[in-house]
Protein backbone atom coordinates (compact mmCIF):
# COMPACT_ATOMS: atom_id res chain seq x y z
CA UNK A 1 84.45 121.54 128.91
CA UNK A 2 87.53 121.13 131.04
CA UNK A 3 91.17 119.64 129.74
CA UNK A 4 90.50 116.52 131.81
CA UNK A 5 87.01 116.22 129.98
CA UNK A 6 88.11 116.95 126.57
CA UNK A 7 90.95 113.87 127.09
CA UNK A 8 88.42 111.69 128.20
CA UNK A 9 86.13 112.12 124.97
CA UNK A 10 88.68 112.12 122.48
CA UNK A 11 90.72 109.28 124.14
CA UNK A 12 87.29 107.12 123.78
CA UNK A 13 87.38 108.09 120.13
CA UNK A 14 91.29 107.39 119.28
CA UNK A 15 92.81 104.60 121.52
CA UNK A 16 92.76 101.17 119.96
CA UNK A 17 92.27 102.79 116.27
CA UNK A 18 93.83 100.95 113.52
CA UNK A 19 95.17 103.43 110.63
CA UNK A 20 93.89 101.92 107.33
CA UNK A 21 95.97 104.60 105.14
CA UNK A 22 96.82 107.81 105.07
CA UNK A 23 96.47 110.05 102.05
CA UNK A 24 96.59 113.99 101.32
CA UNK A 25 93.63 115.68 101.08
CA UNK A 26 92.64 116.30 97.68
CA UNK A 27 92.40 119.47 95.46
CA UNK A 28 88.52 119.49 95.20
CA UNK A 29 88.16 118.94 98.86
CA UNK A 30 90.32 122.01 99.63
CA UNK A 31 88.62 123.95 97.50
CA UNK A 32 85.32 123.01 98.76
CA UNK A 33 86.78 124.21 102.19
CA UNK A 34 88.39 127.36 100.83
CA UNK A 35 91.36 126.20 101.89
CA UNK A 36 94.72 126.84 100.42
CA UNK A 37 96.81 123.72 101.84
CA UNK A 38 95.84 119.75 101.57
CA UNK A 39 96.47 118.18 105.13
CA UNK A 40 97.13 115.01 105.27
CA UNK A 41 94.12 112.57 106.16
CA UNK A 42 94.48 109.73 108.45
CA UNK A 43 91.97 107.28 107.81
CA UNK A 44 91.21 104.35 110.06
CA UNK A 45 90.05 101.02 109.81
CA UNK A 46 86.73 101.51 110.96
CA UNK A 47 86.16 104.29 108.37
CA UNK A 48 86.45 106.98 110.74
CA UNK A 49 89.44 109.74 110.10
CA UNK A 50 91.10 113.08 111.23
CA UNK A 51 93.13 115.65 109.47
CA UNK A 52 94.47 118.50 110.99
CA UNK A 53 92.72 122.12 110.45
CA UNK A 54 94.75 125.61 111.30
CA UNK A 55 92.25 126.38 114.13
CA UNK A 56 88.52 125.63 115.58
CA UNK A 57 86.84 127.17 112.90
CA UNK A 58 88.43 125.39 110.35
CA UNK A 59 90.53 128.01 108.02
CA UNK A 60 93.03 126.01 106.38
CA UNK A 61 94.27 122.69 106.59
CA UNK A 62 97.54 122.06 108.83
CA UNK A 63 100.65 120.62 109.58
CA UNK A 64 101.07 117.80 112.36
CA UNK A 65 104.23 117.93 114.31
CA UNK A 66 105.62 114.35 115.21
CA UNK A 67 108.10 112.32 117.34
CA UNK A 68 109.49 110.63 114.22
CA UNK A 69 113.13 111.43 113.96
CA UNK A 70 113.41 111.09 110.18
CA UNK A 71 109.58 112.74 109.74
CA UNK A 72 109.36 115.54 112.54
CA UNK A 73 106.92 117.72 110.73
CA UNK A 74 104.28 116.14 108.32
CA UNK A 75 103.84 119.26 106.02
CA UNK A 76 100.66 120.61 104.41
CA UNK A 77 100.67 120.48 100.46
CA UNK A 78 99.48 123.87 98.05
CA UNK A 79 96.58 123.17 96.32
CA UNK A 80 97.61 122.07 92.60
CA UNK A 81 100.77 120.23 94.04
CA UNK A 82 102.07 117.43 91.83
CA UNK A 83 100.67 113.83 93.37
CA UNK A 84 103.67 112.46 91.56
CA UNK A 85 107.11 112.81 89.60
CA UNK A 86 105.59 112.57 86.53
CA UNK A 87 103.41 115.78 86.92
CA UNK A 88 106.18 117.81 87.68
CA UNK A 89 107.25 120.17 84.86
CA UNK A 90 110.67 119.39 83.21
């Protein structure tokens, strides 16, 4: 498939979307992929979603680099990392 013919498809897939929530993906999930890292999940309205994978054939979850000047890389998270301050050890 050519560049112009990938766009195409995956353009018909993502614009007009509406993200519903975004959330890390979780321990089990990982695990079930053999992964090592939690990407982050972006989960849209219509119950579709995307997260970001290291390559094509899907060994590891990965980062997303971004525009956002505050935010300019969404990181991946080890599986096992705290989901909040009160898991982390004092």
């Amino acid at each position: 498939m050519t560049e112009k013919k990938w766009t195409t498809e995956i353009a018909a897939e993502l614009v007009g979307k509406t993200i519903a929530r975004v959330e890390y993906c979780s321990d089990a999930e990982a695990e079930r992929n053999d992964w090592y890292s939690r990407p982050l999940v972006i989960i849209f309205t219509d119950g579709s979603w995307m997260m970001p994978m290291r390559d094509d054939e899907g060994n590891d979850g990965g980062a997303l680099a971004t525009s956002f000047k505050e935010l300019p890389t969404i990181p991946v998270l080890d599986v096992g990392f705290p989901a909040d301050e009160s898991e982390v050890a004092k």
